[in-house]
C-alpha atoms as a PDB file:
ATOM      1  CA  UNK A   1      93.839 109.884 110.999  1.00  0.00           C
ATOM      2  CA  UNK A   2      96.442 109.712 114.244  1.00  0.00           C
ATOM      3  CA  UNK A   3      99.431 110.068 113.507  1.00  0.00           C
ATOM      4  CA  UNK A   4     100.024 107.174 115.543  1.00  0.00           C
ATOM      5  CA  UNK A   5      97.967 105.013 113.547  1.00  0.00           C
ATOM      6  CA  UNK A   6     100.037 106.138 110.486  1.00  0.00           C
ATOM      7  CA  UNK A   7     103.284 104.998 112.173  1.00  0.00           C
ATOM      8  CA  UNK A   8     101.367 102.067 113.042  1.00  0.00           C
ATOM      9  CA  UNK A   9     100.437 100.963 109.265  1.00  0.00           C
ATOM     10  CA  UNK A  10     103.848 102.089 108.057  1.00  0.00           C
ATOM     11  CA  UNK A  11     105.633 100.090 110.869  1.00  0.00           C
ATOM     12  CA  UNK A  12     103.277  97.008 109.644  1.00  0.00           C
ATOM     13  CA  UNK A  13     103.854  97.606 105.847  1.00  0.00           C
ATOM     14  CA  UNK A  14     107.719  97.842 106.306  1.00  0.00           C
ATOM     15  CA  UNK A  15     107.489  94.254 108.200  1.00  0.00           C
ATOM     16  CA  UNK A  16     105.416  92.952 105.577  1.00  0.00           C
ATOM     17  CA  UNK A  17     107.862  93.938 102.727  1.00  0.00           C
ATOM     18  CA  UNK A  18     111.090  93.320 105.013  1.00  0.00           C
ATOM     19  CA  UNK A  19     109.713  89.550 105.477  1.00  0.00           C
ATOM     20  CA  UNK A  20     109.090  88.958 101.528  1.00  0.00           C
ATOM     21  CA  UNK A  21     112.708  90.484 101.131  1.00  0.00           C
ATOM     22  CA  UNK A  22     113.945  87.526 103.039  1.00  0.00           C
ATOM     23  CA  UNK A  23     111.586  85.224 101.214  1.00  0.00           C
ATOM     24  CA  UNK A  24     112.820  86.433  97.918  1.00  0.00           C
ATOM     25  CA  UNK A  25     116.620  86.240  99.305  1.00  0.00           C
ATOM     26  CA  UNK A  26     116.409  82.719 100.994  1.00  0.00           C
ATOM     27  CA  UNK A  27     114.249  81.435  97.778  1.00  0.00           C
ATOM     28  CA  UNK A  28     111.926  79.676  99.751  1.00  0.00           C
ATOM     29  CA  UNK A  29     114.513  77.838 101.748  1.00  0.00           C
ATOM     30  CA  UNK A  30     113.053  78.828 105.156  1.00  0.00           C
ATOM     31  CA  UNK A  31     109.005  78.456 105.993  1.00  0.00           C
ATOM     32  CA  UNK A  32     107.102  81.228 107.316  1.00  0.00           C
ATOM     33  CA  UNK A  33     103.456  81.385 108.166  1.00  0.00           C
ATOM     34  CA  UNK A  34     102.377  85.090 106.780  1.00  0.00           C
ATOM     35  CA  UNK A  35      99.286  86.649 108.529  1.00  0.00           C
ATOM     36  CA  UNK A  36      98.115  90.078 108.175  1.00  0.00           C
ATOM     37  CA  UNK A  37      98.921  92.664 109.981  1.00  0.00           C
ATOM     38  CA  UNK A  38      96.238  94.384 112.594  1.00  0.00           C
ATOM     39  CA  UNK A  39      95.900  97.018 110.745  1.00  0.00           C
ATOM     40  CA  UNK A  40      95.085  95.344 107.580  1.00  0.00           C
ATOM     41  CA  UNK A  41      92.690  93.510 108.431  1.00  0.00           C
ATOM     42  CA  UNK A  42      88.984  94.059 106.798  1.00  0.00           C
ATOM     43  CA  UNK A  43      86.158  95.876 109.107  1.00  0.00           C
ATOM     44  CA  UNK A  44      83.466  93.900 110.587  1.00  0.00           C
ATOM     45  CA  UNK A  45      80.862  94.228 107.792  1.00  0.00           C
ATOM     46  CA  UNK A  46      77.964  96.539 108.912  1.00  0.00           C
ATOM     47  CA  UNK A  47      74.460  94.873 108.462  1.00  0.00           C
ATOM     48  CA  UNK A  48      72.976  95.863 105.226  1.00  0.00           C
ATOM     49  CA  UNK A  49      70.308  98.552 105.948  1.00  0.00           C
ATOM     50  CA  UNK A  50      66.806  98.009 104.313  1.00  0.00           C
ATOM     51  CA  UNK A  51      65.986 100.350 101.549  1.00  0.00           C
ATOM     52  CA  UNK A  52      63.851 103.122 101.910  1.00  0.00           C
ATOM     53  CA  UNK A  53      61.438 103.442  99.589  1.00  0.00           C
ATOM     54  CA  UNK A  54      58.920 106.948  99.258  1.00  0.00           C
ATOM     55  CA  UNK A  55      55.518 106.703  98.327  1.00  0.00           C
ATOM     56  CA  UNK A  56      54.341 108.240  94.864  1.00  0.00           C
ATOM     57  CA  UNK A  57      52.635 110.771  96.781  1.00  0.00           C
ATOM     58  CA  UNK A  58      55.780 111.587  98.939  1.00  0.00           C
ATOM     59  CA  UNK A  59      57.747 112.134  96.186  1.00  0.00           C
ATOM     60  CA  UNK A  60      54.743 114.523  94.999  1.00  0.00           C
ATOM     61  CA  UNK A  61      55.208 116.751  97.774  1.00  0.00           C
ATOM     62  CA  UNK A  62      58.985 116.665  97.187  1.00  0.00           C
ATOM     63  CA  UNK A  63      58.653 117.689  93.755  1.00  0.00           C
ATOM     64  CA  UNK A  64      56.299 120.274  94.033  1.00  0.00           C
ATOM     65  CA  UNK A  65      58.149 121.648  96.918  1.00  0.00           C
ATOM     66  CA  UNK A  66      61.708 121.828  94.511  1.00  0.00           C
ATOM     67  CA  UNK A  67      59.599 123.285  91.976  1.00  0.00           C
ATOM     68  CA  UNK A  68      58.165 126.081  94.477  1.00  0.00           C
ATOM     69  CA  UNK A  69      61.678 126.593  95.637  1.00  0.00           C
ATOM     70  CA  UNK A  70      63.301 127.060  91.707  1.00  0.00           C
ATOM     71  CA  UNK A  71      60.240 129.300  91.088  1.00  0.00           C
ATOM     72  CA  UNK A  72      61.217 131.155  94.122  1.00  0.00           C
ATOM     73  CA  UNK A  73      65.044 131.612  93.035  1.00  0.00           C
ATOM     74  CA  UNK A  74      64.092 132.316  89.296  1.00  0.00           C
ATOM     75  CA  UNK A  75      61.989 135.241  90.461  1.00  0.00           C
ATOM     76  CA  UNK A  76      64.397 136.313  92.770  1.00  0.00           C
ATOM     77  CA  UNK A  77      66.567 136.675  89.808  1.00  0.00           C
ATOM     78  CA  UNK A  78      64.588 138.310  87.719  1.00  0.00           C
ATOM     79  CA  UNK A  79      63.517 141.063  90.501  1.00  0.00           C
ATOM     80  CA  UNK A  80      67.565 142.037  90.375  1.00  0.00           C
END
């Protein structure tokens, strides 16, 4: 993260809290439309991805491939 953008969200966050200060002060004596600052505002949400899913015979290769690989190590090991 910037350092910039740090400055940024402190700047915003030290607004935020300096406004409910004079809230709290004035006890609701003056009206103030609160909106969030740019930086807290939520992402754009992402489209949801479809899930993947591997064929039984897929995860078959996989798994024999993991074993072949532990085999591999164990025997490695032993050699030592």
């Amino acid at each position: 993260m910037a350092i910039d953008s740090i400055l940024a969200q402190i700047d915003a966050e030290i607004a935020c809290l300096a406004q409910a200060r004079s809230l709290l002060a004035n006890l609701g004596t003056v009206t103030v439309k609160v909106t969030e600052p740019e930086a807290k505002k939520a992402p754009a949400k992402a489209k949801k991805r479809k899930k993947r899913v591997l064929s039984p015979e897929a995860r078959k290769r996989i798994a024999d491939a993991q074993l072949k690989r532990w085999a591999a190590q164990k025997a490695k090991t032993k050699s030592k």
